[in-house]
Protein backbone atom coordinates (compact mmCIF):
# COMPACT_ATOMS: atom_id res chain seq x y z
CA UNK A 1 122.79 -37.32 30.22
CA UNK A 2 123.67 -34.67 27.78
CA UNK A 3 122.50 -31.63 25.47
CA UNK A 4 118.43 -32.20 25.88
CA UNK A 5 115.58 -31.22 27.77
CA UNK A 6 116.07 -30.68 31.76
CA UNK A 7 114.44 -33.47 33.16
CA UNK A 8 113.44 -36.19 36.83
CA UNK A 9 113.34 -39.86 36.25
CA UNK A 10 112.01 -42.35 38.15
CA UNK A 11 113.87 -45.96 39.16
CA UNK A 12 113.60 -48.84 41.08
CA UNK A 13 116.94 -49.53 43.59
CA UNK A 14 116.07 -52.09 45.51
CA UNK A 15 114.96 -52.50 48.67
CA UNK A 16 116.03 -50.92 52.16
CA UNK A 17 114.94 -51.34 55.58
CA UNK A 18 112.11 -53.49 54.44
CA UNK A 19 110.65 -50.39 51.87
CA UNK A 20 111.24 -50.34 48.02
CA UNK A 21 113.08 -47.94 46.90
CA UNK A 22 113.52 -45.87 44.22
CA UNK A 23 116.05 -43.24 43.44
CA UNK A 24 115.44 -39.65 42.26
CA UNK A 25 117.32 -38.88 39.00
CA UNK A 26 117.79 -35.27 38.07
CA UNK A 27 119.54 -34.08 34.62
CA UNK A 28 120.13 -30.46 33.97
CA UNK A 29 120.32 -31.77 30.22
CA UNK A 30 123.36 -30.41 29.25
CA UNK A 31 126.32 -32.08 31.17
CA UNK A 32 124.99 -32.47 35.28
CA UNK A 33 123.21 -35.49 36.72
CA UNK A 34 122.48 -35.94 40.56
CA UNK A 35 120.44 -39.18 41.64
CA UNK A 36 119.01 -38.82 45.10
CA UNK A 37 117.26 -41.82 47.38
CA UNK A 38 114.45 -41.06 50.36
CA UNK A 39 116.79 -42.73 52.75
CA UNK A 40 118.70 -39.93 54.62
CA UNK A 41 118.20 -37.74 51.55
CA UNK A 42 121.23 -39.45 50.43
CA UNK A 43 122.90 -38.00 47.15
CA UNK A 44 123.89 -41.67 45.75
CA UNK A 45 125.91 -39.98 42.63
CA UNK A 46 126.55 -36.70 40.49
CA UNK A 47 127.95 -37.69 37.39
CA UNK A 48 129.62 -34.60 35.29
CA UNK A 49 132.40 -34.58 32.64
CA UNK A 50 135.95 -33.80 32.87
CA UNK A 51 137.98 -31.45 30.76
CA UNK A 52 137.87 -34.02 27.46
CA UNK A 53 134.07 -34.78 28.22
CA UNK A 54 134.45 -37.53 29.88
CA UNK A 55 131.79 -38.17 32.80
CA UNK A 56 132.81 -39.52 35.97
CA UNK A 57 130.74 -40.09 39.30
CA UNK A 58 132.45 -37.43 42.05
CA UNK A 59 130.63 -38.31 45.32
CA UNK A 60 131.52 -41.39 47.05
CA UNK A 61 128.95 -44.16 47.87
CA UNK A 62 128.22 -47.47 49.11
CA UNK A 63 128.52 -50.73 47.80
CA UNK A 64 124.85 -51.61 49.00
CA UNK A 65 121.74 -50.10 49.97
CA UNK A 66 121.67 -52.07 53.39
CA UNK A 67 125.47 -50.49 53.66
CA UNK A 68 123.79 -47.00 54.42
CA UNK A 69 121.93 -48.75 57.22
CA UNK A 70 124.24 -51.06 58.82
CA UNK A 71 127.47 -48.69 58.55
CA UNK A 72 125.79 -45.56 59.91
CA UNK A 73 128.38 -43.81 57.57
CA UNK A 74 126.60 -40.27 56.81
CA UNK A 75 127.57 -41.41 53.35
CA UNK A 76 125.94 -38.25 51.06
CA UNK A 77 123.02 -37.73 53.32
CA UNK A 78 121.59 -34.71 55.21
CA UNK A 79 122.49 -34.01 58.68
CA UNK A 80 120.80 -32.59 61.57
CA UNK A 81 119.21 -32.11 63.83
CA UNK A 82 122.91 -30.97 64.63
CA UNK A 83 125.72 -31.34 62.34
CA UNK A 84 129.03 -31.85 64.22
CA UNK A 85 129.65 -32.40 67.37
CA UNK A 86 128.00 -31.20 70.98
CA UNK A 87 130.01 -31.82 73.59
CA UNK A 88 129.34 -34.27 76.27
CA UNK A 89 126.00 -34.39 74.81
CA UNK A 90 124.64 -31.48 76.61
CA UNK A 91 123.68 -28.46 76.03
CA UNK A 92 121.13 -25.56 77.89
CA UNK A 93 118.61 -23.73 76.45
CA UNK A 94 116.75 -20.91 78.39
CA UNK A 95 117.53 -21.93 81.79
CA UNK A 96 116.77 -26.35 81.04
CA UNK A 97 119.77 -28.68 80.24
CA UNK A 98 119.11 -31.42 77.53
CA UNK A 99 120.89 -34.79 77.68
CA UNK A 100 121.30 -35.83 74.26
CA UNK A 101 122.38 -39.78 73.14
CA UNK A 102 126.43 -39.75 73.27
CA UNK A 103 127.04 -41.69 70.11
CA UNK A 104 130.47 -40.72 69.39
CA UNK A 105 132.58 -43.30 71.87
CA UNK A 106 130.25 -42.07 74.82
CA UNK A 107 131.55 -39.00 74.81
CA UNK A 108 129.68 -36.47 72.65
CA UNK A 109 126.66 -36.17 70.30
CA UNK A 110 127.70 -36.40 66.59
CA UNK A 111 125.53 -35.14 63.70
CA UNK A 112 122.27 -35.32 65.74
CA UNK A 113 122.70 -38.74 67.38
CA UNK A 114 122.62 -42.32 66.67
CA UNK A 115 119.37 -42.39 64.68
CA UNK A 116 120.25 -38.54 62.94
CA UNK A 117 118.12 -37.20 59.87
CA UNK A 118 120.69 -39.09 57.49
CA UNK A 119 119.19 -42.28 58.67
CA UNK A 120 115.27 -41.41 58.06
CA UNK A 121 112.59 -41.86 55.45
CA UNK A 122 112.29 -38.37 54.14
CA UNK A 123 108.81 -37.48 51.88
CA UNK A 124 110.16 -36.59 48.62
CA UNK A 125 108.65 -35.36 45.54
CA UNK A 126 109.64 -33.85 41.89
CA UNK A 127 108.63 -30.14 41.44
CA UNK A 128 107.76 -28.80 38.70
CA UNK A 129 110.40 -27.09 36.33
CA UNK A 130 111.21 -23.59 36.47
CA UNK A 131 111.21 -20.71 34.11
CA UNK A 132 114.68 -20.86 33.43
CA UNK A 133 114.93 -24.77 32.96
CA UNK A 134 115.75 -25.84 36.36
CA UNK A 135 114.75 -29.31 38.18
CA UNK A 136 114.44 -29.86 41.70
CA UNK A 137 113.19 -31.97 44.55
CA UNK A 138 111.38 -31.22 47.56
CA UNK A 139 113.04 -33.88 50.89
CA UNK A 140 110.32 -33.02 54.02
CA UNK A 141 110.78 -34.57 57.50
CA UNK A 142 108.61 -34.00 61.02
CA UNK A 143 111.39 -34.57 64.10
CA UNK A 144 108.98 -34.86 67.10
CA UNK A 145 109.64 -33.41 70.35
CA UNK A 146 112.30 -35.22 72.42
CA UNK A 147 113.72 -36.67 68.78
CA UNK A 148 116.99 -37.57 70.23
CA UNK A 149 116.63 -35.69 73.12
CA UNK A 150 116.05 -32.32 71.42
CA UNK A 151 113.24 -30.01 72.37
CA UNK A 152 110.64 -29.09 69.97
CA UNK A 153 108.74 -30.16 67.03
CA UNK A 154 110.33 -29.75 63.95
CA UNK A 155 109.01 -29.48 60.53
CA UNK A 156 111.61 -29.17 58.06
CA UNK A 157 111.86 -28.88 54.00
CA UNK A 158 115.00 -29.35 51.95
CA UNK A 159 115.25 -28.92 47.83
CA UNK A 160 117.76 -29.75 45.60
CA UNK A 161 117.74 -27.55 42.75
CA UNK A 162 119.51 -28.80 39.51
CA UNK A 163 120.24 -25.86 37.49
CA UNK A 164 121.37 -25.00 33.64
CA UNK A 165 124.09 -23.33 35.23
CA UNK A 166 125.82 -26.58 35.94
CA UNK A 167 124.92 -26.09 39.61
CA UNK A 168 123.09 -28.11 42.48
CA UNK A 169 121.78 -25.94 45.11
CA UNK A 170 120.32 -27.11 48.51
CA UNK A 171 117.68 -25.15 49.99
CA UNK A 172 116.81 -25.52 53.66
CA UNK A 173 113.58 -24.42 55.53
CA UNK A 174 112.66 -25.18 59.33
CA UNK A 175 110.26 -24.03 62.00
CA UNK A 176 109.86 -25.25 65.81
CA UNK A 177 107.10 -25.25 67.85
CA UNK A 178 109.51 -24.41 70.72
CA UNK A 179 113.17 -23.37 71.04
CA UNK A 180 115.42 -25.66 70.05
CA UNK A 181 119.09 -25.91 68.29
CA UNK A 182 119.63 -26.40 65.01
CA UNK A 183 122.41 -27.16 62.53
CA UNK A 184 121.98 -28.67 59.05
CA UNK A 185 124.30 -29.66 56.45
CA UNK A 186 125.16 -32.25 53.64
CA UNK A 187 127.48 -34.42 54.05
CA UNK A 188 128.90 -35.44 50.24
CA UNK A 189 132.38 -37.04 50.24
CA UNK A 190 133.81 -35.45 47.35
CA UNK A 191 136.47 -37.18 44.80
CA UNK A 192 136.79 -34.97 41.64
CA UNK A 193 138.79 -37.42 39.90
CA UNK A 194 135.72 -40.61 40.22
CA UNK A 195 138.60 -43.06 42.18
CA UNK A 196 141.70 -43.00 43.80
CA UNK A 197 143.03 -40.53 46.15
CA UNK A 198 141.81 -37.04 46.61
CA UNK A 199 144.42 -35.63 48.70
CA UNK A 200 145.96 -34.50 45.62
CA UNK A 201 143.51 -32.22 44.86
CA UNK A 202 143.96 -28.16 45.38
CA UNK A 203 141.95 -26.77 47.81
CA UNK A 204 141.18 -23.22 48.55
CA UNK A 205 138.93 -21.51 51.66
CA UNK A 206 137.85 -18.19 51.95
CA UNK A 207 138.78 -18.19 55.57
CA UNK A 208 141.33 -16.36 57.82
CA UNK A 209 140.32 -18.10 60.98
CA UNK A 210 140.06 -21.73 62.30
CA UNK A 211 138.92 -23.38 65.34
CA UNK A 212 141.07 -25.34 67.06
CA UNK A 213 140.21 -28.85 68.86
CA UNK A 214 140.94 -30.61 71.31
CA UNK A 215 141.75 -34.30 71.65
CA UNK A 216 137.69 -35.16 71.29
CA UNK A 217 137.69 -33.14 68.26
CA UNK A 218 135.77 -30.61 70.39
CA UNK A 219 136.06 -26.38 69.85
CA UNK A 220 138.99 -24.79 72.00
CA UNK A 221 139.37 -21.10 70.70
CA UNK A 222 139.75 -19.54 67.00
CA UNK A 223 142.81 -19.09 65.76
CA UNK A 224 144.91 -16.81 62.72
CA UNK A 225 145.63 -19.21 60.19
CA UNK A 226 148.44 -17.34 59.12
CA UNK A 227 151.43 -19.69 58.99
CA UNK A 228 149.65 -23.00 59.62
CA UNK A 229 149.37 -26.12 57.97
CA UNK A 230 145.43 -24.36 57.90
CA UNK A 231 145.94 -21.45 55.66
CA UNK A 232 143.92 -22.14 52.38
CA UNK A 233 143.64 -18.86 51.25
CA UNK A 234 145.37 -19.59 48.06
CA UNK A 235 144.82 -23.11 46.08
CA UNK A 236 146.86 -25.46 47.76
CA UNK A 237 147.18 -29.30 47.09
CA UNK A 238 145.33 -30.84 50.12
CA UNK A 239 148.23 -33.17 51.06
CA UNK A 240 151.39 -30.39 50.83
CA UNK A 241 151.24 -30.30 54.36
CA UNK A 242 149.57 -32.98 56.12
CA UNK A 243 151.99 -34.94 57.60
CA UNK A 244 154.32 -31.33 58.92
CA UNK A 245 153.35 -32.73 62.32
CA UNK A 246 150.87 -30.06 63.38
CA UNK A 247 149.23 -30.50 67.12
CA UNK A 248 145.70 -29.84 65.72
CA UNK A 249 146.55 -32.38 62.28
CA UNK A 250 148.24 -34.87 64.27
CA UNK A 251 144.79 -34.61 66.72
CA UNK A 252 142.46 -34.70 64.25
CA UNK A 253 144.57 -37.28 62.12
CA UNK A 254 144.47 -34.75 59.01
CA UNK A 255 141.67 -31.98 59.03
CA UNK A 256 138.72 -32.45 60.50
CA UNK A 257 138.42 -28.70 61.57
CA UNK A 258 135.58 -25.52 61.17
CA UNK A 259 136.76 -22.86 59.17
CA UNK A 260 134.87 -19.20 60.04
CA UNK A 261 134.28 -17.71 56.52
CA UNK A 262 135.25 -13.79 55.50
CA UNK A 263 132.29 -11.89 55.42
CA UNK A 264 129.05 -11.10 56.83
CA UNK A 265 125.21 -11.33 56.23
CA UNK A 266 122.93 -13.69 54.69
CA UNK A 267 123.33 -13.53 50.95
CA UNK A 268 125.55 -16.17 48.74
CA UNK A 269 129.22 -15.76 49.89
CA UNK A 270 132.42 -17.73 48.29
CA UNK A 271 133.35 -20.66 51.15
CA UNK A 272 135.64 -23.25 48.79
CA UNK A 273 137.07 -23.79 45.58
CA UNK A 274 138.06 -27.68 44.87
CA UNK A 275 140.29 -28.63 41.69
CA UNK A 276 141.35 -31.85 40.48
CA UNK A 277 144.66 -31.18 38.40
CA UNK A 278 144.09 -34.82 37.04
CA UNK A 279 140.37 -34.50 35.46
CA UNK A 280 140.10 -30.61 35.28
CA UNK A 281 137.18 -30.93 37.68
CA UNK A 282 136.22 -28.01 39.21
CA UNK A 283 134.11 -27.46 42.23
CA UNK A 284 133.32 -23.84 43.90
CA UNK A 285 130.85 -23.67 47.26
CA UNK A 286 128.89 -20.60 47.99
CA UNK A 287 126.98 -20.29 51.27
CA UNK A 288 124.71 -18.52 53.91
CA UNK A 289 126.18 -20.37 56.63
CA UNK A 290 129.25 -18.89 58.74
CA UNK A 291 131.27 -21.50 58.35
CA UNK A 292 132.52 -24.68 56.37
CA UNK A 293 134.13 -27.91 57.95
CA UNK A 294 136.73 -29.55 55.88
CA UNK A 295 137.32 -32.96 56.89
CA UNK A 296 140.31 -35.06 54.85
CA UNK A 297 138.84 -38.59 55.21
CA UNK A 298 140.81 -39.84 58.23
CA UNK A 299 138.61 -42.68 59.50
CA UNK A 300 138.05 -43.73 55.77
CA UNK A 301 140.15 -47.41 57.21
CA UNK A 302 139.42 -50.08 54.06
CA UNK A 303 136.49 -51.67 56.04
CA UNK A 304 134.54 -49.72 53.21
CA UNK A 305 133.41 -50.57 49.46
CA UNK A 306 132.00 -47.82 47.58
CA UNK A 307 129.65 -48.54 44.99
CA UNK A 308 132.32 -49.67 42.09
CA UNK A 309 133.26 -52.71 44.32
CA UNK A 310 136.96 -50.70 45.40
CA UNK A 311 137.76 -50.40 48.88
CA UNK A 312 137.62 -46.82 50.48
CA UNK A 313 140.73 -45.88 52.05
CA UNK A 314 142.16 -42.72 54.23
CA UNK A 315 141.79 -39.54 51.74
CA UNK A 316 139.91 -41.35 49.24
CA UNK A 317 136.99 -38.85 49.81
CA UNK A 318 136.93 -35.25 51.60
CA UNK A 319 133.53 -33.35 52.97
CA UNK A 320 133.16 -29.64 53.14
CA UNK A 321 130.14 -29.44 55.42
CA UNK A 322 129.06 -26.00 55.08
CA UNK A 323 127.05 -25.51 58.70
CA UNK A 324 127.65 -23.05 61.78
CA UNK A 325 130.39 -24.33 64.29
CA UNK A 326 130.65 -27.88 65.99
CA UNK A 327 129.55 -27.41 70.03
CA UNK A 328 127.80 -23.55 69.33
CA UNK A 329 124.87 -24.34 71.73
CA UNK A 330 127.48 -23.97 74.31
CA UNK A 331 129.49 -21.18 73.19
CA UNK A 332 127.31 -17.89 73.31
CA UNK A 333 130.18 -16.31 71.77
CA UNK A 334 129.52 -17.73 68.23
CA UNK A 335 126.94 -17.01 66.15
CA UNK A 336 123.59 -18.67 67.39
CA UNK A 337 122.02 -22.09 66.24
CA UNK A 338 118.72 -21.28 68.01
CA UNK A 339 115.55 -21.36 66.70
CA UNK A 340 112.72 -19.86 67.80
CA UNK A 341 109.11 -20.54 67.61
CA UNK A 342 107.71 -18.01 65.32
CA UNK A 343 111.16 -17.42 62.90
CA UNK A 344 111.70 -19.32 60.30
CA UNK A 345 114.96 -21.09 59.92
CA UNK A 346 116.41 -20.33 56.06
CA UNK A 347 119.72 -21.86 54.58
CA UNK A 348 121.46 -22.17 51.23
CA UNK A 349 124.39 -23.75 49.79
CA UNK A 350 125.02 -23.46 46.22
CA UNK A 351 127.86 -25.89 44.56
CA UNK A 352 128.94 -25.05 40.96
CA UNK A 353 130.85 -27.44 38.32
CA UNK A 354 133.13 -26.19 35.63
CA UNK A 355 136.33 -27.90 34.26
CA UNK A 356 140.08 -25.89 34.01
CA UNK A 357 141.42 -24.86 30.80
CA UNK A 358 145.00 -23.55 30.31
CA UNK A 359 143.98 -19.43 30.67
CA UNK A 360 141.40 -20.20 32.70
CA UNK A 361 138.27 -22.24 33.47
CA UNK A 362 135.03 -23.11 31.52
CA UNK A 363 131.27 -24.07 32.56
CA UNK A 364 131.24 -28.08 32.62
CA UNK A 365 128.37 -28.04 30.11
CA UNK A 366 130.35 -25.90 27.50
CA UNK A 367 131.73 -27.55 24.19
């Protein structure tokens, strides 16, 4: 990694659910390197420098391949067919009610069931480089009908674009033989700093709503998040007020909430902006989705070893899962997660690196 030609390598991993594997590496050749495996599209590491060039890995991961397997941890892969949760595991679509696996203490479906896109074999390939020096990858995956108990069959393309920019882009494209739901996301635990804690890192959402939970973690109502514990609107450090004893915190055990993003249409939209005071780190989130859930790393319990051999405790890692909102098949109110046979299903989430200088912030691949 480092001031060069943009460029994919090709490595052996080990092996996984009886398949060699080998991991994806792209390198924007300046400062930016993302490796990728087959295996639930999983982003295994992004390596980029801090504000004294220093370069740091600022996703978590797993201590072992077969971890990714035998955890069923959604540790950096791709979720779907839909991220979050549905409640009770039901949903109807045009007059028929689907019964989908309850993996989530019998209750509800969570991020598309037991056996989810983050635990398949996806086909993936290097693409040529672009014009302006870009790399990418192209994930694909066919979910038959009944896949988990949703209707349809599903043909589905994801990319992940490496640009000179300093960012990674994720590009999704679906279509359905039949109506179905659909809800993808990534689901990167982020740590700016490489290790430690990342509740001390400042957090900002361009959001003036949240939706509130109940105690299944399942959508209630919006609500203002003027004077909560949930107003991110200006950078605030992630743990300032995570303990005030907040119904929805103290249900949730820290955030695990959907934020509904300002603004409307399709194009590129600011969603989050994630500092580490520490490193300098900077990470910003664009999106076409509606909304972004934050989750603080609650469950994260020690039980855990990420791929430096430490154990992974609460806040150690956070997600910002930009998607549309957990249980949407049944609430007609929010904005639709059905696809249609005929339309094509389009996504993008663009995440950009830069490091904080005093007056101000610089790309991550500047001198």
């Amino acid at each position: 990694m480092g001031a060069g030609a943009a460029s994919i390598r090709r490595r052996p991993v080990g092996r996984l659910d009886g398949r060699e594997v080998e991991e994806f590496v792209l390198d924007n050749g300046r400062s930016i390197e993302l490796a990728v495996i087959p295996y639930g599209g999983i982003v295994s590491a992004l390596r980029c420098p801090d504000r004294d060039g220093r370069s740091a890995n600022v996703v978590l991961g797993l201590e072992s391949l077969q971890d990714h397997v035998q955890r069923k941890a959604n540790f950096g892969t791709l979720i779907g067919r839909y991220a979050n949760r549905i409640a009770g595991g039901r949903f109807t679509l045009d007059g028929r009610t689907h019964q989908l696996p309850r993996n989530e203490g019998g209750a509800n479906t969570l991020h598309g069931g037991p056996v989810g896109f983050g635990a398949r074999w996806w086909d993936t390939s290097a693409l040529p480089p672009t014009n302006d020096g870009s790399v990418a990858i192209e994930l694909a995956l066919i979910s038959e009908d009944g896949d988990q108990g949703f209707p349809g069959r599903l043909e589905l393309q994801v990319r992940y674009t490496l640009t000179p920019r300093d960012e990674w882009r994720i590009d999704y494209r679906a279509v359905c033989d039949c109506a179905t739901v659909l809800n993808l996301t990534h689901h990167a635990y982020w740590n700016l700093r490489g290790a430690g804690s990342a509740l001390g890192h400042r957090l900002q959402l361009a959001a003036s709503r949240f939706v509130a939970v109940d105690r299944a973690l399942i959508p209630e109502h919006e609500r203002p998040v003027d004077g909560t514990p949930f107003d991110f609107r200006e950078a605030t450090v992630i743990d300032a007020r995570i303990r005030e004893g907040h119904e929805q915190i103290v249900r949730a055990g820290g955030y695990d909430h959907h934020w509904v993003l300002d603004g409307e249409g399709v194009a590129l939209k600011p969603a989050a902006r994630l500092e580490d005071p520490a490193s300098g780190r900077v990470l910003e989130i664009e999106t076409t989705e509606p909304g972004i859930q934050f989750y603080s790393g609650n469950f994260l319990d020690g039980s855990l070893v990420d791929s430096d051999g430490r154990t992974l405790r609460q806040g150690d890692g956070i997600c910002l899962e930009t998607q549309h909102a957990p249980d949407s098949p049944n609430r007609p109110e929010w904005p639709s997660t059905v696809l249609r046979p005929g339309a094509v299903f389009s996504s993008s989430t663009l995440q950009r690196f830069s490091v904080s200088a005093i007056g101000g912030g610089k790309s991550a691949a500047q001198p």
